[in-house]
N, C-alpha and C. Protein backbone atom coordinates (compact mmCIF):
# COMPACT_ATOMS: atom_id res chain seq x y z
N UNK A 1 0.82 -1.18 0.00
CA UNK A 1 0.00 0.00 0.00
C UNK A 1 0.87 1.25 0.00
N UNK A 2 2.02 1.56 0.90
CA UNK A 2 2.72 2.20 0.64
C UNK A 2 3.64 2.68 -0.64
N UNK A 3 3.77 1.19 -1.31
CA UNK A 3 4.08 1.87 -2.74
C UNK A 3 3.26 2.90 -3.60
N UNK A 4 2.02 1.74 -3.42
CA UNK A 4 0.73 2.39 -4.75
C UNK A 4 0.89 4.01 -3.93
N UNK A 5 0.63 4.53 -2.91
CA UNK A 5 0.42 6.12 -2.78
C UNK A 5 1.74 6.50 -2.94
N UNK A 6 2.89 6.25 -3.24
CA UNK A 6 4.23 6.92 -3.42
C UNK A 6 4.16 6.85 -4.83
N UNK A 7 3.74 5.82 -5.39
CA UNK A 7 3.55 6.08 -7.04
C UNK A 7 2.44 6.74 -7.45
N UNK A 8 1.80 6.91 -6.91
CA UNK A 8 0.45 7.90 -7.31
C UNK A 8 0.32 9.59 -6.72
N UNK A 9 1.63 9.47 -5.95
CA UNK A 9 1.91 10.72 -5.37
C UNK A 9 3.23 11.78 -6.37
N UNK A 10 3.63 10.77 -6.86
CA UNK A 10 5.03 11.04 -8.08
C UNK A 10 4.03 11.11 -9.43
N UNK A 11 3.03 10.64 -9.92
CA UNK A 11 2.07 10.34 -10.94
C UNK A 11 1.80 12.10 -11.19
N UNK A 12 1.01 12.29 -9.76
CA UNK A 12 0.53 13.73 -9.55
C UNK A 12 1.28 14.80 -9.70
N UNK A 13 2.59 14.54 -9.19
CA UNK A 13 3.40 15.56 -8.85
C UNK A 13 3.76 15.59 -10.40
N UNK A 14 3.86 14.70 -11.45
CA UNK A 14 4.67 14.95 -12.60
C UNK A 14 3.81 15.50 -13.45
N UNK A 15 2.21 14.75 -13.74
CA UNK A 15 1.28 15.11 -14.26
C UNK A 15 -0.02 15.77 -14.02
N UNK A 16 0.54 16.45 -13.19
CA UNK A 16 -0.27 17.20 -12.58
C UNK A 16 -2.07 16.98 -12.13
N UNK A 17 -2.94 17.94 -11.95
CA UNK A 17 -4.30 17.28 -11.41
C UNK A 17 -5.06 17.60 -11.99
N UNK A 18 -4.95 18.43 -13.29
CA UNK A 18 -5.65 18.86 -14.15
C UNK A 18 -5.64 17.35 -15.29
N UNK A 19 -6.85 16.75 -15.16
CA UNK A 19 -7.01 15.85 -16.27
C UNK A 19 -8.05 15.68 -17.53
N UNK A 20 -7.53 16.57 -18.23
CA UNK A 20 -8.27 16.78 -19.40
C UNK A 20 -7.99 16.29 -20.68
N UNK A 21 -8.93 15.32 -21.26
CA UNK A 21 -9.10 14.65 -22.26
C UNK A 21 -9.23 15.22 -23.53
N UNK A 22 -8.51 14.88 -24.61
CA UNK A 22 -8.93 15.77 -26.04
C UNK A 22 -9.29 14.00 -26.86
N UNK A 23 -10.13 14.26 -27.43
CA UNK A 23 -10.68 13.45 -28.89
C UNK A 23 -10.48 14.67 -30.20
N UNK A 24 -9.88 13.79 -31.46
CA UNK A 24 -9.77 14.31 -32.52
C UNK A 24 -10.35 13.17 -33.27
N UNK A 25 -11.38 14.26 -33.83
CA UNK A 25 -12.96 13.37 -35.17
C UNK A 25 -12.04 13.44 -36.42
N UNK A 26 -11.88 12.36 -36.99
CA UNK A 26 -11.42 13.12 -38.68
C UNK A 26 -13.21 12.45 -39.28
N UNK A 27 -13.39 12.91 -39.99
CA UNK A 27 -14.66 12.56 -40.98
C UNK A 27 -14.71 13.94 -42.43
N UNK A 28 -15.35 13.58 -42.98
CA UNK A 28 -16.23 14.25 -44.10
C UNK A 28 -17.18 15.09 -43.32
N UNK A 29 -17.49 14.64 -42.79
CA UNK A 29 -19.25 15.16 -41.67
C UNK A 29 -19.01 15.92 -40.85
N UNK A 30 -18.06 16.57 -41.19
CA UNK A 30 -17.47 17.21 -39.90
C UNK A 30 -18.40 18.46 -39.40
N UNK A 31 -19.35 18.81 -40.27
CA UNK A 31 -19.94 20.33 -39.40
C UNK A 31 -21.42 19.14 -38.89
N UNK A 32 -21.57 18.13 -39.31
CA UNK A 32 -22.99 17.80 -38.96
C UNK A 32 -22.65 17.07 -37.64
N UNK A 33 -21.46 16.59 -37.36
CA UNK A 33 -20.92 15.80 -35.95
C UNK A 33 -20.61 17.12 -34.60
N UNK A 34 -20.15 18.24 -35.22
CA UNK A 34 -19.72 19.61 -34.72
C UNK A 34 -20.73 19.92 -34.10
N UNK A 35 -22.32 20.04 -34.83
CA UNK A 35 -23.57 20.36 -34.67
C UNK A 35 -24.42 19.45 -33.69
N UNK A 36 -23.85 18.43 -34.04
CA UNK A 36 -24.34 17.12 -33.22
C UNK A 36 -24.12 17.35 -31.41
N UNK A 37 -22.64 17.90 -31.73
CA UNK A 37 -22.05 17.73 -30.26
C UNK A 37 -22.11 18.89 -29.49
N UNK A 38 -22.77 19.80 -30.59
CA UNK A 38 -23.11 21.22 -29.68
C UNK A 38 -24.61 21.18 -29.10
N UNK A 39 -24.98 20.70 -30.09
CA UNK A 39 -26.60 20.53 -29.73
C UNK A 39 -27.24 19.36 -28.26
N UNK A 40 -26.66 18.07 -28.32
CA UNK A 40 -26.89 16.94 -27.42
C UNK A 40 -25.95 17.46 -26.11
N UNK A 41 -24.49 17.80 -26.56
CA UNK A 41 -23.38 17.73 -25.16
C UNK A 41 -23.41 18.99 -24.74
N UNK A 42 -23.59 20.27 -25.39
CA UNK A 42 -23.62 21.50 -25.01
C UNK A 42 -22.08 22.28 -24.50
N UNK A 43 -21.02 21.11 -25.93
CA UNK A 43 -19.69 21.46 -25.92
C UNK A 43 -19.59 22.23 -27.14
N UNK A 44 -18.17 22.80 -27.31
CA UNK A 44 -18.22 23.38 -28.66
C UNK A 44 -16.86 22.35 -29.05
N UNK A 45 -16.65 22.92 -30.37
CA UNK A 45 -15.69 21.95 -30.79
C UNK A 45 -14.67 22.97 -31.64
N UNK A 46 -13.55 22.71 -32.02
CA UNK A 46 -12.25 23.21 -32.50
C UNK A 46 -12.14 22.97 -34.11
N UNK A 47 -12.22 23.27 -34.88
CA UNK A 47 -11.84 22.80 -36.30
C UNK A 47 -10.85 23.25 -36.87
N UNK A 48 -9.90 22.15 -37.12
CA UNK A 48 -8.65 22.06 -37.39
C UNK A 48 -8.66 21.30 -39.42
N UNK A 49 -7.76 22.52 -39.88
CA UNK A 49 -7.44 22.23 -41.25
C UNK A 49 -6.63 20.98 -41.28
N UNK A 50 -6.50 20.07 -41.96
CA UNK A 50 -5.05 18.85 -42.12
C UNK A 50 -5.30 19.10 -43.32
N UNK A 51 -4.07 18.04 -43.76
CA UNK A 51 -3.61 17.33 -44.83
C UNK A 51 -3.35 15.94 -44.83
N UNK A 52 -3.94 15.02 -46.00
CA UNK A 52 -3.44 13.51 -45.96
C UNK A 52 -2.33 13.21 -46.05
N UNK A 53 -2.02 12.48 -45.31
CA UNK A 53 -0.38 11.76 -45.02
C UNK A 53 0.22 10.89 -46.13
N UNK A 54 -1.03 10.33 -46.89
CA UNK A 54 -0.58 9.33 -47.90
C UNK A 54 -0.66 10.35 -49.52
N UNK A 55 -1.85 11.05 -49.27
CA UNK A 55 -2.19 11.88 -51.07
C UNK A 55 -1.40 13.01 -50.33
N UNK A 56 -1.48 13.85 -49.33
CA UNK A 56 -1.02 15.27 -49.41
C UNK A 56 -1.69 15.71 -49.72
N UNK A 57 -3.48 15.38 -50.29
CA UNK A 57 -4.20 16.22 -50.31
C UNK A 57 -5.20 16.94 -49.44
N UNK A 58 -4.73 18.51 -49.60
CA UNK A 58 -5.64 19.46 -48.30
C UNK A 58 -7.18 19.21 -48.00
N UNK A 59 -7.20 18.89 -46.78
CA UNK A 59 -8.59 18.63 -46.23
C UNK A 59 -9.11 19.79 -45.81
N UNK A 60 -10.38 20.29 -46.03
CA UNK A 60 -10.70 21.09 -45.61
C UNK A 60 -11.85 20.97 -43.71
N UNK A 61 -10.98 21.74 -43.39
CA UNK A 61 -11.40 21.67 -41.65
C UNK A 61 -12.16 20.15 -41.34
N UNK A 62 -11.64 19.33 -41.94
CA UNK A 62 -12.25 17.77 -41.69
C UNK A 62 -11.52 17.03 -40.44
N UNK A 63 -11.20 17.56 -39.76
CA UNK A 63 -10.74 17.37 -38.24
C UNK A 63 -11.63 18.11 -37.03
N UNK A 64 -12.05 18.25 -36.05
CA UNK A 64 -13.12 18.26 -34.73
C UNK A 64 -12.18 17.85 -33.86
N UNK A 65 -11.67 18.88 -32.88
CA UNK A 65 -10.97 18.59 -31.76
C UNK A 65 -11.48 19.07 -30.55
N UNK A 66 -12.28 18.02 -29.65
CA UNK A 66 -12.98 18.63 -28.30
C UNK A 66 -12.48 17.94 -27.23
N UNK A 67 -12.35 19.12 -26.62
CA UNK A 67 -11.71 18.84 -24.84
C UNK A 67 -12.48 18.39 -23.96
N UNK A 68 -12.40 17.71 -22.96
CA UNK A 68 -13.35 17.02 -22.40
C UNK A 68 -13.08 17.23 -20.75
């Protein structure tokens, strides 16, 4: 028992206590999932431009990045 709280006390101390989650959506659908998640969760969401890794071709804001 003394370990687990010395490792969970070093856990904290490194990563602090703020634990906040990000999800990144890639889709096509991206404003109707955006809409989705503003409307049901009453989050907003981030839209982020990419590019494909394999074509290099520019996606337009087809990425959704929400913090949780």
């Amino acid at each position: 028992m003394t370990y687990y709280i010395a490792f969970k006390t070093i856990d904290t101390v490194i990563q602090g206590l703020d634990e906040t989650k990000a999800v990144i959506i890639v889709s096509d659908h991206y404003e109707e999932i955006s809409n989705g998640i503003l409307d049901r969760l009453g989050r907003g969401t981030t839209k982020l431009k990419g590019k494909g890794g394999y074509t290099e071709l520019k996606k337009k804001s087809s990425m959704l990045l929400l913090l949780a």
